[in-house]
Protein backbone atom coordinates (compact mmCIF):
# COMPACT_ATOMS: atom_id res chain seq x y z
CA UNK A 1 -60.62 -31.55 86.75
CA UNK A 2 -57.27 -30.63 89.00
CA UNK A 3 -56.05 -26.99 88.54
CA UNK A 4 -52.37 -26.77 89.16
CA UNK A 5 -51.15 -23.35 91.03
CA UNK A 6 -47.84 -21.10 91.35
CA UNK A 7 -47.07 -22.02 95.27
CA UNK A 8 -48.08 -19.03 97.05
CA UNK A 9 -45.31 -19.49 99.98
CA UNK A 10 -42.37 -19.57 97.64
CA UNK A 11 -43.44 -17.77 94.25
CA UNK A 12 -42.86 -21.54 92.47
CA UNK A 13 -39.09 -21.66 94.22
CA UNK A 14 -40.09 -24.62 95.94
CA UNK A 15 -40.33 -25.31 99.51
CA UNK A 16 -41.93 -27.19 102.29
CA UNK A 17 -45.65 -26.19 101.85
CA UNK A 18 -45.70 -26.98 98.26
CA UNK A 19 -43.25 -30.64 98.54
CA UNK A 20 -40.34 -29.32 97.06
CA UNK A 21 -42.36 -28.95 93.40
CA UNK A 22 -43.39 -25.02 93.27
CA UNK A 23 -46.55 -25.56 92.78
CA UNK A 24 -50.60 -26.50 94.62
CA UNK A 25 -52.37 -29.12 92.88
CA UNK A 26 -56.51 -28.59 93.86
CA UNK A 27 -58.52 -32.30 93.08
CA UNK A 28 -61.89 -30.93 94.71
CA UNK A 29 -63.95 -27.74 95.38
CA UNK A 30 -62.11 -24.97 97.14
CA UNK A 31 -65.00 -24.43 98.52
CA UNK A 32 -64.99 -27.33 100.79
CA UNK A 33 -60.64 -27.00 101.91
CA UNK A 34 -60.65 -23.47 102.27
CA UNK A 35 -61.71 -22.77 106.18
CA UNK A 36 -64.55 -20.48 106.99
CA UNK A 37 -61.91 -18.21 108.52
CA UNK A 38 -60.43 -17.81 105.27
CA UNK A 39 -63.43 -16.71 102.94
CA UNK A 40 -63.81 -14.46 106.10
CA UNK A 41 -60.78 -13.04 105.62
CA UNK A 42 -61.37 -11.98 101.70
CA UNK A 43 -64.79 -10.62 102.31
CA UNK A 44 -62.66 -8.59 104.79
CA UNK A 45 -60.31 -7.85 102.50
CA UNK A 46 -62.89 -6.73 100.08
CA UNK A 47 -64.40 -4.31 102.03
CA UNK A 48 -60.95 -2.82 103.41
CA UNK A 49 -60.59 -2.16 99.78
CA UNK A 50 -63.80 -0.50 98.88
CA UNK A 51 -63.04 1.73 102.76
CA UNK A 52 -64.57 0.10 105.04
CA UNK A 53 -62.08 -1.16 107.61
CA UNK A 54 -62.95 -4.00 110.43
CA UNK A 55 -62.23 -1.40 113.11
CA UNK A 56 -63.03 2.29 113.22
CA UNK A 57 -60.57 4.59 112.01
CA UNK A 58 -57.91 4.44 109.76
CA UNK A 59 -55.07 2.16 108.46
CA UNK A 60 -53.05 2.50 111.81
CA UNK A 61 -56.44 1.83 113.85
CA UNK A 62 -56.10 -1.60 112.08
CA UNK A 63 -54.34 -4.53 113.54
CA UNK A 64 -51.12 -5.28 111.56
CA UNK A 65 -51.37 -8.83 111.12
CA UNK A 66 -54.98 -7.71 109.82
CA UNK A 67 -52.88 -4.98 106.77
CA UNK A 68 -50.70 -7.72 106.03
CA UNK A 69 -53.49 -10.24 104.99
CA UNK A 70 -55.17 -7.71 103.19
CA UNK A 71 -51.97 -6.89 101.13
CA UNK A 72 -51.63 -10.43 100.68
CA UNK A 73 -55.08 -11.03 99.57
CA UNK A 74 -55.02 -7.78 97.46
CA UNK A 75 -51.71 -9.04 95.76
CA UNK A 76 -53.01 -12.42 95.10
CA UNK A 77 -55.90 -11.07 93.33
CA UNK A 78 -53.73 -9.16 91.26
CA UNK A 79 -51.67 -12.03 90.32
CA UNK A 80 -54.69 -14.45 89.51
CA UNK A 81 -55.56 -11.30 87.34
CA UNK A 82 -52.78 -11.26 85.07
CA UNK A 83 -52.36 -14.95 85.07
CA UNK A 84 -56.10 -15.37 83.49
CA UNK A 85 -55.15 -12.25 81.05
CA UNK A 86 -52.11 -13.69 80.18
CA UNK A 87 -50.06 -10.54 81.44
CA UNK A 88 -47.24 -11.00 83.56
């Protein structure tokens, strides 16, 4: 069954990454388009949340590309959230 998503990139705007339309359009498993480097990323994430950063120290010991994806993952979570709660 496809599941139809919000285009991350442009918030639904439309742009090049989602054809113009606003929106991702999944026909398979995740599992199987999503690169390893990804899921690696939001395990990552996860445990940056729950204080345990990827490097020792604190948030500035962290790469900033590294913060950023976290945020990002973080937010996306967050959205997915109140889009399966119905909460906006």
């Amino acid at each position: 069954m496809p599941y139809e998503t919000e285009c991350p990139s442009c918030s639904g705007r439309g742009c090049d990454d989602c054809g113009g339309g606003g929106s991702l359009r999944l026909t398979g498993c995740p599992r199987r388009t999503i690169p390893r480097a990804a899921w690696e990323m939001l395990d990552a994430a996860e445990l940056y949340e729950k204080g345990l950063p990827p490097e020792h120290g604190g948030t500035l010991d962290q790469a900033a590309d590294f913060v950023r994806a976290a945020r990002f993952v973080w937010n996306e979570e967050a959205r997915c959230k109140r889009q399966l709660t119905g909460d906006r």
